[in-house]
PDB file of N, CA and C in Angstrom:
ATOM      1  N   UNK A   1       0.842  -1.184   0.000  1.00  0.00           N
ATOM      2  CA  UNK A   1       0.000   0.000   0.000  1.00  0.00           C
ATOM      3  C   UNK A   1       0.884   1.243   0.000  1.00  0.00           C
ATOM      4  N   UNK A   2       0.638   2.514  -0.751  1.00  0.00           N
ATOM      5  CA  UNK A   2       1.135   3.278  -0.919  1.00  0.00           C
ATOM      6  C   UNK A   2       0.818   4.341   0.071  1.00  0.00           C
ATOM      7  N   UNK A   3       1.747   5.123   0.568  1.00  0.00           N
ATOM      8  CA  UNK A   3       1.429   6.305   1.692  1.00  0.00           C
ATOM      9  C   UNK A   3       1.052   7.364   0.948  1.00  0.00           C
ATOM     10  N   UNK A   4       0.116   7.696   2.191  1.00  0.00           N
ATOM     11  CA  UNK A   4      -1.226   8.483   2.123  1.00  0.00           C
ATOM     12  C   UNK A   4      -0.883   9.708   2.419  1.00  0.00           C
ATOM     13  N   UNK A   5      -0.688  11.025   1.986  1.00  0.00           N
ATOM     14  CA  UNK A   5      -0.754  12.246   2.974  1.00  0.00           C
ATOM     15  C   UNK A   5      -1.708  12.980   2.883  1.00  0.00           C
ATOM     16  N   UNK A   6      -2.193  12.802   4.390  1.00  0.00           N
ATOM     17  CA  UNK A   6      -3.435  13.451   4.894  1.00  0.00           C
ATOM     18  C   UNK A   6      -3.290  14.722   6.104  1.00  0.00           C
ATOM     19  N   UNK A   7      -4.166  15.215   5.998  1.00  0.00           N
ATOM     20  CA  UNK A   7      -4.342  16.961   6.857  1.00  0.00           C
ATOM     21  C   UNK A   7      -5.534  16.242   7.054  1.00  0.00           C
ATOM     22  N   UNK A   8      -5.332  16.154   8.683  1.00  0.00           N
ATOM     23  CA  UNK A   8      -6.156  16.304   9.595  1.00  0.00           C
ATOM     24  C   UNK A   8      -6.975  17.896  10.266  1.00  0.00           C
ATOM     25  N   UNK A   9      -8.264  18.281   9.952  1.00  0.00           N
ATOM     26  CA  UNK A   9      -8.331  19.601  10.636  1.00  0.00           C
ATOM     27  C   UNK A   9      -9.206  20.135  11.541  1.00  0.00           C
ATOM     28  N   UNK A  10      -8.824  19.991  12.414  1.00  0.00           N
ATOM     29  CA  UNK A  10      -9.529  20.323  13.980  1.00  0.00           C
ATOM     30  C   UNK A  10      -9.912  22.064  14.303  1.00  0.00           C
ATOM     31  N   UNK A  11     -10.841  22.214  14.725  1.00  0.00           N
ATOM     32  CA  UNK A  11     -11.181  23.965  14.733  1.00  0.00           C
ATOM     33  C   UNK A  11     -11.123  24.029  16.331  1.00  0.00           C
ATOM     34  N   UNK A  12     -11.010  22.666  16.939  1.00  0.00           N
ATOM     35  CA  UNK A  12     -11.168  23.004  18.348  1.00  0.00           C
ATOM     36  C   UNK A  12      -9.481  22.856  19.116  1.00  0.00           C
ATOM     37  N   UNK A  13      -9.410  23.372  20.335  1.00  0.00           N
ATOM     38  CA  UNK A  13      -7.728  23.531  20.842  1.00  0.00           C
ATOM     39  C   UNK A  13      -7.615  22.064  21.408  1.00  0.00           C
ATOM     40  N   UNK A  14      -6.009  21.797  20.633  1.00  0.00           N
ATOM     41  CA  UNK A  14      -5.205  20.310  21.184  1.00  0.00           C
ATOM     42  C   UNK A  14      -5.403  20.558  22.675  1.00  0.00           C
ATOM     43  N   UNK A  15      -5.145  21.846  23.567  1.00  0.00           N
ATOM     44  CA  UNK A  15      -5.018  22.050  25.079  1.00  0.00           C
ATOM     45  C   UNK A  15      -6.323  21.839  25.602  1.00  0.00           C
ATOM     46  N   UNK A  16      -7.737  22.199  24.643  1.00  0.00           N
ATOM     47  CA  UNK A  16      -8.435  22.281  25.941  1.00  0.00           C
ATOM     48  C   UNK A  16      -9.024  20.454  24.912  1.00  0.00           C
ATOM     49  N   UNK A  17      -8.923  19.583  25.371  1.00  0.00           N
ATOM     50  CA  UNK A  17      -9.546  18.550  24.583  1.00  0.00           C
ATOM     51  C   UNK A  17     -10.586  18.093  24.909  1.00  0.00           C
ATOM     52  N   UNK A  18     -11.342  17.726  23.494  1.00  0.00           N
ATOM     53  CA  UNK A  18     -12.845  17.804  24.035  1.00  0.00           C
ATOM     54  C   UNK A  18     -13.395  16.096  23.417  1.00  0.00           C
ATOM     55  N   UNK A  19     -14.546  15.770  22.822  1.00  0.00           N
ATOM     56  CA  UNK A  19     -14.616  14.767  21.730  1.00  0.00           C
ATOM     57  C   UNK A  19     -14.099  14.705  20.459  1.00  0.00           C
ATOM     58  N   UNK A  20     -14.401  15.430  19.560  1.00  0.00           N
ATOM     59  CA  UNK A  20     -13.789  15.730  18.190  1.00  0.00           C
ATOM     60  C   UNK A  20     -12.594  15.615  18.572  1.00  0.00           C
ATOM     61  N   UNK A  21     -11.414  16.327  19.555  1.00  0.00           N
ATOM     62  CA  UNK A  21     -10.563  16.204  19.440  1.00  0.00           C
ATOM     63  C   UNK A  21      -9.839  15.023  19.767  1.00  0.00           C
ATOM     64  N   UNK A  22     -10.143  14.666  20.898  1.00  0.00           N
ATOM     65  CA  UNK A  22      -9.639  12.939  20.796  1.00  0.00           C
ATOM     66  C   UNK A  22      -9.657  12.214  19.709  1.00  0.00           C
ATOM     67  N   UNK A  23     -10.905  12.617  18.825  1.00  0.00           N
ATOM     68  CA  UNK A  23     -11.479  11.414  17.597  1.00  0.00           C
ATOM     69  C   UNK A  23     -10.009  11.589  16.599  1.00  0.00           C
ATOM     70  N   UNK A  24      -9.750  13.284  16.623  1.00  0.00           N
ATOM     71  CA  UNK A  24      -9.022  13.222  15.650  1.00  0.00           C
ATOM     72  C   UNK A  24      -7.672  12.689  15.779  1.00  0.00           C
ATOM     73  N   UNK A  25      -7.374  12.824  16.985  1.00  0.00           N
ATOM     74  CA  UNK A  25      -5.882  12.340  17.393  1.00  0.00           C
ATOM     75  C   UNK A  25      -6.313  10.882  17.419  1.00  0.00           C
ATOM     76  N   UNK A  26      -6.799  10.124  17.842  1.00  0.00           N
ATOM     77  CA  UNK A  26      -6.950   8.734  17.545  1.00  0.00           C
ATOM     78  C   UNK A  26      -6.691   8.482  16.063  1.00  0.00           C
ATOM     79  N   UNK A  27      -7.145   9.325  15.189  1.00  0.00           N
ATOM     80  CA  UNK A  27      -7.653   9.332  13.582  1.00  0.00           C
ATOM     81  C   UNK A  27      -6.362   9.362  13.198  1.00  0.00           C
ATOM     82  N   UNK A  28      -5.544   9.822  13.362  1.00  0.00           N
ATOM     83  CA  UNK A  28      -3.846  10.537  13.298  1.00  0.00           C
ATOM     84  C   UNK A  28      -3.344   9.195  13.783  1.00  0.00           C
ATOM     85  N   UNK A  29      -3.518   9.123  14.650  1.00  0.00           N
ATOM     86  CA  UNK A  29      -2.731   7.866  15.285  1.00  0.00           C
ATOM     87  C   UNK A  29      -2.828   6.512  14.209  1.00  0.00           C
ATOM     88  N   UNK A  30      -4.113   6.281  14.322  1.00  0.00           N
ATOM     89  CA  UNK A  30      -4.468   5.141  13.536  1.00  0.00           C
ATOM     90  C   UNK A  30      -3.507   5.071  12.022  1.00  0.00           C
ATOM     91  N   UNK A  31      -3.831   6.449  10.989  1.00  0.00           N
ATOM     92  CA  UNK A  31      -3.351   6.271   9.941  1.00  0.00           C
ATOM     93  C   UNK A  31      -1.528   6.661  10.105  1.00  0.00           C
ATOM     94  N   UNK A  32      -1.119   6.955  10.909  1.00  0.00           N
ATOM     95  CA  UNK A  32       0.447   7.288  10.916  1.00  0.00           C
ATOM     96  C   UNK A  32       0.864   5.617  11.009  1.00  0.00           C
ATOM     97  N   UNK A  33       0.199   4.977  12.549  1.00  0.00           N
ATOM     98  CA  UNK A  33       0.346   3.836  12.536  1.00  0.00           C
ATOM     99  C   UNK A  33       0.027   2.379  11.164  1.00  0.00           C
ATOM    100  N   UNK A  34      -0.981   2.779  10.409  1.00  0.00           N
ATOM    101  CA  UNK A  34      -0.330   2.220   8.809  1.00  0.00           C
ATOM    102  C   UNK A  34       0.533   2.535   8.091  1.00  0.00           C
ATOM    103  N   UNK A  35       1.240   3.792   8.256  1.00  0.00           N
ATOM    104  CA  UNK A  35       2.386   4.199   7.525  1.00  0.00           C
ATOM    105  C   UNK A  35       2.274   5.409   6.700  1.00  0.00           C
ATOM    106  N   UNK A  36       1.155   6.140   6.775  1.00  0.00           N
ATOM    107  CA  UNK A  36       0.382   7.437   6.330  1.00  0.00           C
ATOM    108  C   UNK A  36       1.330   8.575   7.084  1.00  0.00           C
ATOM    109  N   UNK A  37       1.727   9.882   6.000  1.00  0.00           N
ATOM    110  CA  UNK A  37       1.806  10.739   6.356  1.00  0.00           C
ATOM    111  C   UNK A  37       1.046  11.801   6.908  1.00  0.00           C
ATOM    112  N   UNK A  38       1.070  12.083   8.306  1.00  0.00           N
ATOM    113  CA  UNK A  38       0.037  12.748   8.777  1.00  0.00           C
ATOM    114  C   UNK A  38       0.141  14.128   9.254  1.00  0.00           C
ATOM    115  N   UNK A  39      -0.879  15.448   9.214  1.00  0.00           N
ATOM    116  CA  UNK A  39      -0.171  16.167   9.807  1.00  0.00           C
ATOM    117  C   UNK A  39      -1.742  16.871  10.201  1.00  0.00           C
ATOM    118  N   UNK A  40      -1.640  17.091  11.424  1.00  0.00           N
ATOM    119  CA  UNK A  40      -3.083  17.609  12.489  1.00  0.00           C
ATOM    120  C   UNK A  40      -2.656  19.408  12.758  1.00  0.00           C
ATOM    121  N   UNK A  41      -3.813  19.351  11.976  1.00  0.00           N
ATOM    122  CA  UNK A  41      -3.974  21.523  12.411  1.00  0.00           C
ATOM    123  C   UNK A  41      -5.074  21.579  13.079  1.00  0.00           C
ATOM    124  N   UNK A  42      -4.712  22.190  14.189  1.00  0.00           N
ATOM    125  CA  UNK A  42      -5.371  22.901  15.166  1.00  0.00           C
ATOM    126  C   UNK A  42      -5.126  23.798  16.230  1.00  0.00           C
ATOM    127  N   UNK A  43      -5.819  24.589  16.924  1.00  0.00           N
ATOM    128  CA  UNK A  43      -5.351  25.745  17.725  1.00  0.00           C
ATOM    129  C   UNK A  43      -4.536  25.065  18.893  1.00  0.00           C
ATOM    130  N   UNK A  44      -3.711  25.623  19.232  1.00  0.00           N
ATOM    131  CA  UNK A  44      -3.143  25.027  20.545  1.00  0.00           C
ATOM    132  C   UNK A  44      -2.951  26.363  21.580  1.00  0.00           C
ATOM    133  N   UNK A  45      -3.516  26.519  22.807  1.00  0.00           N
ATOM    134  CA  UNK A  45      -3.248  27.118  23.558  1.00  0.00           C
ATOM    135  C   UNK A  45      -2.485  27.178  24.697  1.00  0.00           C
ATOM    136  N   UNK A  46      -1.001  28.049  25.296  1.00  0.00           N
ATOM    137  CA  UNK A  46      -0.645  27.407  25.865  1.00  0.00           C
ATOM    138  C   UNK A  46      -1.229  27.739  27.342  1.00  0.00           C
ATOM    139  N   UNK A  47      -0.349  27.188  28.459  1.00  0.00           N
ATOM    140  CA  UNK A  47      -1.044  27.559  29.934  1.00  0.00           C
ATOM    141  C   UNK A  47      -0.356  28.654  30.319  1.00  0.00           C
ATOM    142  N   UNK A  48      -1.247  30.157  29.849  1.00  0.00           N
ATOM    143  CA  UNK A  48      -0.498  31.202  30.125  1.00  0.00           C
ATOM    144  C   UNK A  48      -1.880  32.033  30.604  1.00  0.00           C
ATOM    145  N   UNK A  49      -1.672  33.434  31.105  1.00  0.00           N
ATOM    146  CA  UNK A  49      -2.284  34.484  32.099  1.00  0.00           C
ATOM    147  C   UNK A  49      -3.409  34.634  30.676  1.00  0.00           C
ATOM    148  N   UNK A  50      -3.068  34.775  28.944  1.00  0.00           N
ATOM    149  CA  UNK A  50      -4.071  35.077  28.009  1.00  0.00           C
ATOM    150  C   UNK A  50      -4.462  33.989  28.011  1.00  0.00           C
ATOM    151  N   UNK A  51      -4.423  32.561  28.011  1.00  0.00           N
ATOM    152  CA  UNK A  51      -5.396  31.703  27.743  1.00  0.00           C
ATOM    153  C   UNK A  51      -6.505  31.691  28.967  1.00  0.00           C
ATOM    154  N   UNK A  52      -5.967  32.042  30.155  1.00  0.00           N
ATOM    155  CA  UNK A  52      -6.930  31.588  31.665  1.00  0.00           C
ATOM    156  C   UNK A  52      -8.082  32.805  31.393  1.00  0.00           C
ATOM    157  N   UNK A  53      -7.426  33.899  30.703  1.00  0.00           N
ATOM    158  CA  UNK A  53      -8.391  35.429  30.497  1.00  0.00           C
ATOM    159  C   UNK A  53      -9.775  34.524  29.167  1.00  0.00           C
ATOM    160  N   UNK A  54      -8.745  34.213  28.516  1.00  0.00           N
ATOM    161  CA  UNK A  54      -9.431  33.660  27.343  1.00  0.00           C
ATOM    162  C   UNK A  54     -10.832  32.406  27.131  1.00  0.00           C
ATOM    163  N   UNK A  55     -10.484  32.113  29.130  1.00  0.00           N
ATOM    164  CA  UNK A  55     -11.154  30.931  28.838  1.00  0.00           C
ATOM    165  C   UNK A  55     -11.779  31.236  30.408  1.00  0.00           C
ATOM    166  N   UNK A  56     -12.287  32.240  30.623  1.00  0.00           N
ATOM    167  CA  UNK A  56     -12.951  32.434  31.966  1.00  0.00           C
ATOM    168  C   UNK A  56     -12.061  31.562  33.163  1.00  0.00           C
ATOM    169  N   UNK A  57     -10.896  31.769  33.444  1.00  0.00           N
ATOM    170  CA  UNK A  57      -9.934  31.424  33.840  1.00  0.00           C
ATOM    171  C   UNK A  57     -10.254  29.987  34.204  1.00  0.00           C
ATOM    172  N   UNK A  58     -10.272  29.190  33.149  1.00  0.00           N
ATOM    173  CA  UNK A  58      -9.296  27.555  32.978  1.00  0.00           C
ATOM    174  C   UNK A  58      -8.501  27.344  32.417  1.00  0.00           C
ATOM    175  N   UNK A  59      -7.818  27.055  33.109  1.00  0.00           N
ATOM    176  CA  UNK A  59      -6.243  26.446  32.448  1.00  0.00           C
ATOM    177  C   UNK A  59      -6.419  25.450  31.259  1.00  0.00           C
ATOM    178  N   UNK A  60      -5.411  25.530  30.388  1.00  0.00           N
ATOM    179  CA  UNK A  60      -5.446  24.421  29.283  1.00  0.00           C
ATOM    180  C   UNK A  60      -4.462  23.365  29.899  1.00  0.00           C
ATOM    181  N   UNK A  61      -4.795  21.929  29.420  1.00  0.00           N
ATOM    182  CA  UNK A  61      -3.980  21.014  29.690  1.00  0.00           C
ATOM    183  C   UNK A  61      -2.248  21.040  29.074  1.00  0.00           C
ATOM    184  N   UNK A  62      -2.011  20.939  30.169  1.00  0.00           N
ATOM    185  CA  UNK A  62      -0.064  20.829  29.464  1.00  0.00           C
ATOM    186  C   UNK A  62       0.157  19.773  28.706  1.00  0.00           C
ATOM    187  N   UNK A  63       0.031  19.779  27.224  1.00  0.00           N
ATOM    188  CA  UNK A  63      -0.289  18.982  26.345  1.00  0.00           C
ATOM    189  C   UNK A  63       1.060  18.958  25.500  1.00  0.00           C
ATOM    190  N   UNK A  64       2.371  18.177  25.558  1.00  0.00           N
ATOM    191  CA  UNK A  64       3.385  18.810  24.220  1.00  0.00           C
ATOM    192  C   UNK A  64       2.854  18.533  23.092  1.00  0.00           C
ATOM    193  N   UNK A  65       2.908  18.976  21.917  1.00  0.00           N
ATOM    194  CA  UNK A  65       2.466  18.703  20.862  1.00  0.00           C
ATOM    195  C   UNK A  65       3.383  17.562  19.517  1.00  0.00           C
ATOM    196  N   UNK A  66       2.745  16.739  19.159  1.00  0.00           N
ATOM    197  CA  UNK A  66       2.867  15.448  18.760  1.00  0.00           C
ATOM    198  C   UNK A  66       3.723  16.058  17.395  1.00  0.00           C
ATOM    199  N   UNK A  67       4.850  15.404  17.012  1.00  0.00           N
ATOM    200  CA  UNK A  67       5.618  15.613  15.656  1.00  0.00           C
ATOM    201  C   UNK A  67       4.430  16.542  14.678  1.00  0.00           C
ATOM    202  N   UNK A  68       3.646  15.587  14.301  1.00  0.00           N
ATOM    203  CA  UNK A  68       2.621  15.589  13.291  1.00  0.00           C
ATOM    204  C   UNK A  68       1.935  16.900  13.327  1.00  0.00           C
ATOM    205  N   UNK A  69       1.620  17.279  14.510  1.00  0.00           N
ATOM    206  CA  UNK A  69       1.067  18.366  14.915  1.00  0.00           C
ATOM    207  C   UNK A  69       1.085  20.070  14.266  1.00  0.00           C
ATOM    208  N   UNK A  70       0.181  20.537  13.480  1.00  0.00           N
ATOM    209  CA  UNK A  70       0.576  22.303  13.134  1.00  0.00           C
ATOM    210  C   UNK A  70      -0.006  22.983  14.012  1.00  0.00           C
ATOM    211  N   UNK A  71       0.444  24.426  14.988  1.00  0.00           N
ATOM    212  CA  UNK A  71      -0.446  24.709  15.650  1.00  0.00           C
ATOM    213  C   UNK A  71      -1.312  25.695  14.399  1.00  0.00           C
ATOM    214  N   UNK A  72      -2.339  26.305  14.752  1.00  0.00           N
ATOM    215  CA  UNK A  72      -3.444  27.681  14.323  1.00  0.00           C
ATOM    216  C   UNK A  72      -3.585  28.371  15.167  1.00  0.00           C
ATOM    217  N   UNK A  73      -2.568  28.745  15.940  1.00  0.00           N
ATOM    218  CA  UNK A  73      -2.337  29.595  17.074  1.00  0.00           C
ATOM    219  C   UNK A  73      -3.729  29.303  18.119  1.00  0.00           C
ATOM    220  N   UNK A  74      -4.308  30.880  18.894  1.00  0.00           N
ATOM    221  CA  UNK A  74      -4.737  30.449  19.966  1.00  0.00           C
ATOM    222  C   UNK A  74      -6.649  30.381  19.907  1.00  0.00           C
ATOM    223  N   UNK A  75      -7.419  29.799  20.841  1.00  0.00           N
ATOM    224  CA  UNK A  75      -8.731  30.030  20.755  1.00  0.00           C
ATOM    225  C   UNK A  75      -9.264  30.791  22.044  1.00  0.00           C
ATOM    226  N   UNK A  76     -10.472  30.833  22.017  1.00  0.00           N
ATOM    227  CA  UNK A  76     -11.276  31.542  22.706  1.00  0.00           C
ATOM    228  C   UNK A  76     -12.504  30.711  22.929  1.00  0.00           C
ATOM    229  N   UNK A  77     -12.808  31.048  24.116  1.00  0.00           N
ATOM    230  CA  UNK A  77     -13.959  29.856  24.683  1.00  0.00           C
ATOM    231  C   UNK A  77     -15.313  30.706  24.604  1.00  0.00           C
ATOM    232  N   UNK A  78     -16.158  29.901  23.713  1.00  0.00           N
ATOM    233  CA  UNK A  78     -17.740  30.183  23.388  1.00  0.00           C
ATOM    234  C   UNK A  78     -18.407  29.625  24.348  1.00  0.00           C
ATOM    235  N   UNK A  79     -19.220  30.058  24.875  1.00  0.00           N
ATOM    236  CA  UNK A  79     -20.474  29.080  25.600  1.00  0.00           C
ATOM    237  C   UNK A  79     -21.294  29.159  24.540  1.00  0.00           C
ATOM    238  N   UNK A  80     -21.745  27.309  24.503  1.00  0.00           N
ATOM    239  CA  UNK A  80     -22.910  26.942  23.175  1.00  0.00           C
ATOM    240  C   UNK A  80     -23.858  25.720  23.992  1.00  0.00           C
ATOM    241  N   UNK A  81     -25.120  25.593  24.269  1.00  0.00           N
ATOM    242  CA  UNK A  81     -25.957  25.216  24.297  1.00  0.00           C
ATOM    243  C   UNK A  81     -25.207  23.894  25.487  1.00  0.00           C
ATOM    244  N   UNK A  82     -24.891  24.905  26.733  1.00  0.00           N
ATOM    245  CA  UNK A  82     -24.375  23.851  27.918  1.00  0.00           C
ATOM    246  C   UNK A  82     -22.500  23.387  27.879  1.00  0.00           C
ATOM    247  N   UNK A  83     -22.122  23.852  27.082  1.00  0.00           N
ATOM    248  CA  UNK A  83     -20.701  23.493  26.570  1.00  0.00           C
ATOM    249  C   UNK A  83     -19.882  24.738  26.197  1.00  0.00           C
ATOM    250  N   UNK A  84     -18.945  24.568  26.379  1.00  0.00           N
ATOM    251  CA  UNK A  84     -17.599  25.717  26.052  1.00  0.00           C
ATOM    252  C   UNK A  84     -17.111  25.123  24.745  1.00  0.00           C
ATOM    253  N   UNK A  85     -17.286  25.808  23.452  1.00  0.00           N
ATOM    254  CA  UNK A  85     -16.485  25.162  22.174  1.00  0.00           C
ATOM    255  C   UNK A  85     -15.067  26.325  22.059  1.00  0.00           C
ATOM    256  N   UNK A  86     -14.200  26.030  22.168  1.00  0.00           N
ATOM    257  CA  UNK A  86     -13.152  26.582  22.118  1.00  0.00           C
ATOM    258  C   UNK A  86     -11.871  26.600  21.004  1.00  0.00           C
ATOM    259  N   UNK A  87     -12.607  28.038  20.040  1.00  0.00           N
ATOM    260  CA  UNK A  87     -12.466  27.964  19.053  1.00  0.00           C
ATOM    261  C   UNK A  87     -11.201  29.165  18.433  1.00  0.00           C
ATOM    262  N   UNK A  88     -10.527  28.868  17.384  1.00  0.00           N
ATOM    263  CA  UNK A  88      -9.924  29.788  16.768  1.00  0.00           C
ATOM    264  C   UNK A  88     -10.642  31.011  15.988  1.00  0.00           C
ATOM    265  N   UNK A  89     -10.659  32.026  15.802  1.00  0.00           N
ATOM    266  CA  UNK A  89     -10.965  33.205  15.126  1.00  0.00           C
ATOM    267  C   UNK A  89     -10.211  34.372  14.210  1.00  0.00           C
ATOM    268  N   UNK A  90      -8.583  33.572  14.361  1.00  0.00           N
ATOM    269  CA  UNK A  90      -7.786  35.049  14.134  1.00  0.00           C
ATOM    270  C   UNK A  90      -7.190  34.187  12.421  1.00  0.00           C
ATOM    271  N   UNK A  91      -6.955  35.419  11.602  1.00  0.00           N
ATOM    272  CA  UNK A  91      -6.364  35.398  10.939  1.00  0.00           C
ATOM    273  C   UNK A  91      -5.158  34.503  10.266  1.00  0.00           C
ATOM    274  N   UNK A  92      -4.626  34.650  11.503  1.00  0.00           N
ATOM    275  CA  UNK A  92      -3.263  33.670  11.823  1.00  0.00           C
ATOM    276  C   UNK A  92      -3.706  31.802  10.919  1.00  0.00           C
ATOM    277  N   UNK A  93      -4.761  32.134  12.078  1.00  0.00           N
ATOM    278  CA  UNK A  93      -4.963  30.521  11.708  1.00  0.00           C
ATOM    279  C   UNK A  93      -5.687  29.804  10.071  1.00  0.00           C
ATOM    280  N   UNK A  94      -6.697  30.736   9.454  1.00  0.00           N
ATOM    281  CA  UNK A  94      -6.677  30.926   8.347  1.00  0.00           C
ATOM    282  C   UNK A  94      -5.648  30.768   7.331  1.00  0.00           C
ATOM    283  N   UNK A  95      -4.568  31.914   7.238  1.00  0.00           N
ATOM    284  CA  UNK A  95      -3.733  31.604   6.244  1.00  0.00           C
ATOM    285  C   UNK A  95      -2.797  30.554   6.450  1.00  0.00           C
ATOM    286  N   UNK A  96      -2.423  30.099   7.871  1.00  0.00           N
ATOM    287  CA  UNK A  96      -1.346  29.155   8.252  1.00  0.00           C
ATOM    288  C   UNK A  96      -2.456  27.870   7.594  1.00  0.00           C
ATOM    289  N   UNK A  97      -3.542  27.735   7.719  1.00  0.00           N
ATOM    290  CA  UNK A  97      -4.219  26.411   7.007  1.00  0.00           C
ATOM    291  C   UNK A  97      -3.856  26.701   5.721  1.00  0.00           C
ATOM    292  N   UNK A  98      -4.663  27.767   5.056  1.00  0.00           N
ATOM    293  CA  UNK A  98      -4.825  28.145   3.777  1.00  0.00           C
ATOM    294  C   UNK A  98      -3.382  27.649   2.882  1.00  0.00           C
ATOM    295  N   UNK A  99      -2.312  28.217   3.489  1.00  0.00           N
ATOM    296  CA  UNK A  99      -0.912  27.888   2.702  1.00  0.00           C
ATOM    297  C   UNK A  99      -0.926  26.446   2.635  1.00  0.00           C
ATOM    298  N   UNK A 100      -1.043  25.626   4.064  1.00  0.00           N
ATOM    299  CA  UNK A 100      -0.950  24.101   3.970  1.00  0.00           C
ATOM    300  C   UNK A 100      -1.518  23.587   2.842  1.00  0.00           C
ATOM    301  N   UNK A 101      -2.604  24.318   2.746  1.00  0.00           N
ATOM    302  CA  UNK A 101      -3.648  23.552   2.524  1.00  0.00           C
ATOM    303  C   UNK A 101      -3.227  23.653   0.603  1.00  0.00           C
ATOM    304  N   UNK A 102      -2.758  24.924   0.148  1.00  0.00           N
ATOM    305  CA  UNK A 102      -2.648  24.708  -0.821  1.00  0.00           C
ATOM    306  C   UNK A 102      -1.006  24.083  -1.354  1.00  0.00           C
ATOM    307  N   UNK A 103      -0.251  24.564  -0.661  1.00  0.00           N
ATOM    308  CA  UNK A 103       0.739  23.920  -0.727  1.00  0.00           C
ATOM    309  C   UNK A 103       1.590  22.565  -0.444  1.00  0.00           C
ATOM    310  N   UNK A 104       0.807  22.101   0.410  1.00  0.00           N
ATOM    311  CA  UNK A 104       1.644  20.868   1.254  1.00  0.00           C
ATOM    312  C   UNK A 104       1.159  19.284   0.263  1.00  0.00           C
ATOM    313  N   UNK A 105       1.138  19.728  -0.664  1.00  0.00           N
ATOM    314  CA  UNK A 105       1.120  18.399  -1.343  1.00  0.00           C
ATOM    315  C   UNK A 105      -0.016  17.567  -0.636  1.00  0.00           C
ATOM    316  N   UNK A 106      -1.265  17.326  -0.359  1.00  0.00           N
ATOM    317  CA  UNK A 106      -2.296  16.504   0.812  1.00  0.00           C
ATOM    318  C   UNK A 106      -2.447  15.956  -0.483  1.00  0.00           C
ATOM    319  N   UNK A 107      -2.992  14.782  -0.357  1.00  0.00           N
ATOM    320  CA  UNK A 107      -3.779  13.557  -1.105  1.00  0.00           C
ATOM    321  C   UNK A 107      -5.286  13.624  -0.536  1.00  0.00           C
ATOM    322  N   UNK A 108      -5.527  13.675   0.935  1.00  0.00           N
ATOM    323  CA  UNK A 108      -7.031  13.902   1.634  1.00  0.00           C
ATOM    324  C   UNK A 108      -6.838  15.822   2.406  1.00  0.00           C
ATOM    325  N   UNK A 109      -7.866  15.958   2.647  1.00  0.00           N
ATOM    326  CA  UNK A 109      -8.151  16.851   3.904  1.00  0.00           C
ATOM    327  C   UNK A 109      -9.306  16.558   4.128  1.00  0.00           C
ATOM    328  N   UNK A 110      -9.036  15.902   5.484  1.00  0.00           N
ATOM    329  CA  UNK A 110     -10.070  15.940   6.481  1.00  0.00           C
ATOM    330  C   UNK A 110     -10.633  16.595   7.323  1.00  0.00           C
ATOM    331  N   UNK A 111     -11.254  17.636   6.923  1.00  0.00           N
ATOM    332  CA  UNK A 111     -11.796  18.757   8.023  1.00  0.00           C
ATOM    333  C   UNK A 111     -13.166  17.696   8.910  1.00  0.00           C
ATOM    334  N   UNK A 112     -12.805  18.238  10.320  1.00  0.00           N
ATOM    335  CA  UNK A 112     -14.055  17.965  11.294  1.00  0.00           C
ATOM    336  C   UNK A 112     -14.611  19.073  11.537  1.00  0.00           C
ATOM    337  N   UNK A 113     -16.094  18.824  12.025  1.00  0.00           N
ATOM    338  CA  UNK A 113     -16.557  19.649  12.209  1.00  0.00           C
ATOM    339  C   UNK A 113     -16.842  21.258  11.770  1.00  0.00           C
ATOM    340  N   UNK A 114     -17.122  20.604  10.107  1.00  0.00           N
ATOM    341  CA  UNK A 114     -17.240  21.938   8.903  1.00  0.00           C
ATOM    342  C   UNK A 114     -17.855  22.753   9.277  1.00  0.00           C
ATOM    343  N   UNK A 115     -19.018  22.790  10.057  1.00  0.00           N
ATOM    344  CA  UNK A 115     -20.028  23.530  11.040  1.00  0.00           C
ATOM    345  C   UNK A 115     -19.222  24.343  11.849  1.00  0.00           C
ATOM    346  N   UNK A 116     -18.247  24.052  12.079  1.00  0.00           N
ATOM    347  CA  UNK A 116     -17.684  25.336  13.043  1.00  0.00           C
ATOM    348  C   UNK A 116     -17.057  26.753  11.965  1.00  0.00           C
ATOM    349  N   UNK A 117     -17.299  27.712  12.538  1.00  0.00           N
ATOM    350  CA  UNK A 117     -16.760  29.070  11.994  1.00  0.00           C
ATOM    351  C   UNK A 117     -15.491  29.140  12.028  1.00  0.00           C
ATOM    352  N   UNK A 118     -15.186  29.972  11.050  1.00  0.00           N
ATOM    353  CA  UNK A 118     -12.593  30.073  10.554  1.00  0.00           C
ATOM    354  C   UNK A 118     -12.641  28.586   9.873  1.00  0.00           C
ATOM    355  N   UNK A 119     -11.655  28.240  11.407  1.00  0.00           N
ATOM    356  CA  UNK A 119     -10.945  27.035  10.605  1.00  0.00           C
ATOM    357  C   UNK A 119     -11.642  26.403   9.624  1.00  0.00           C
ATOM    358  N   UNK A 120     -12.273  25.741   9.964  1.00  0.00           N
ATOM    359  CA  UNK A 120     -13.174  24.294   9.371  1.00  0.00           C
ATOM    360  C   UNK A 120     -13.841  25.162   7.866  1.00  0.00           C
TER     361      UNK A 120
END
């Protein structure tokens, strides 16, 4: 079987992890582990004084980020219907996809959660 390169793309933060995001890092895992080139974009926030502001002061998990990993810089926490979706909005993260996205040679892109606003 021939290797695959796939863009994984998450709108929600590697730090604050939620469902989608596990799914996708499992998803990453799985196809790296057949031998697939993989590479996961998503916001990563780190545990600093702007993320705790950013997120009605919760800390993000001290998460290092996996080889594979691009960050989309930082998010901001929504309250949505009982839940905090904690999402990217800036610019940053746009064109840092946008270039990947047109440049990086992908065979797939897998966006999750197309329903979310920016990234996705």
């Amino acid at each position: 079987m021939n290797e695959v390169r796939v863009a994984l793309v998450s709108p929600y933060s590697y730090t604050y992890p939620g469902g989608v995001g596990r799914h996708v890092e499992a998803l990453a895992e799985g196809l790296i582990g057949r031998g697939d080139d993989v590479r996961l974009f998503a916001p990563y926030d780190p545990d600093d004084r702007l993320a705790r502001v950013m997120h009605r002061g919760v800390r993000p998990e001290p998460r290092p980020a996996p080889s594979y990993f691009v960050s989309l810089g930082r998010t901001v926490g929504i309250p949505a219907n009982g839940a905090v979706s904690n999402l990217s909005f800036t610019p940053h993260a746009v064109s840092t996809l946008g270039h990947a996205v047109r440049d990086g040679g992908f065979d797939v892109v897998h966006v999750h959660e197309p329903n979310a606003p920016v990234v996705s």
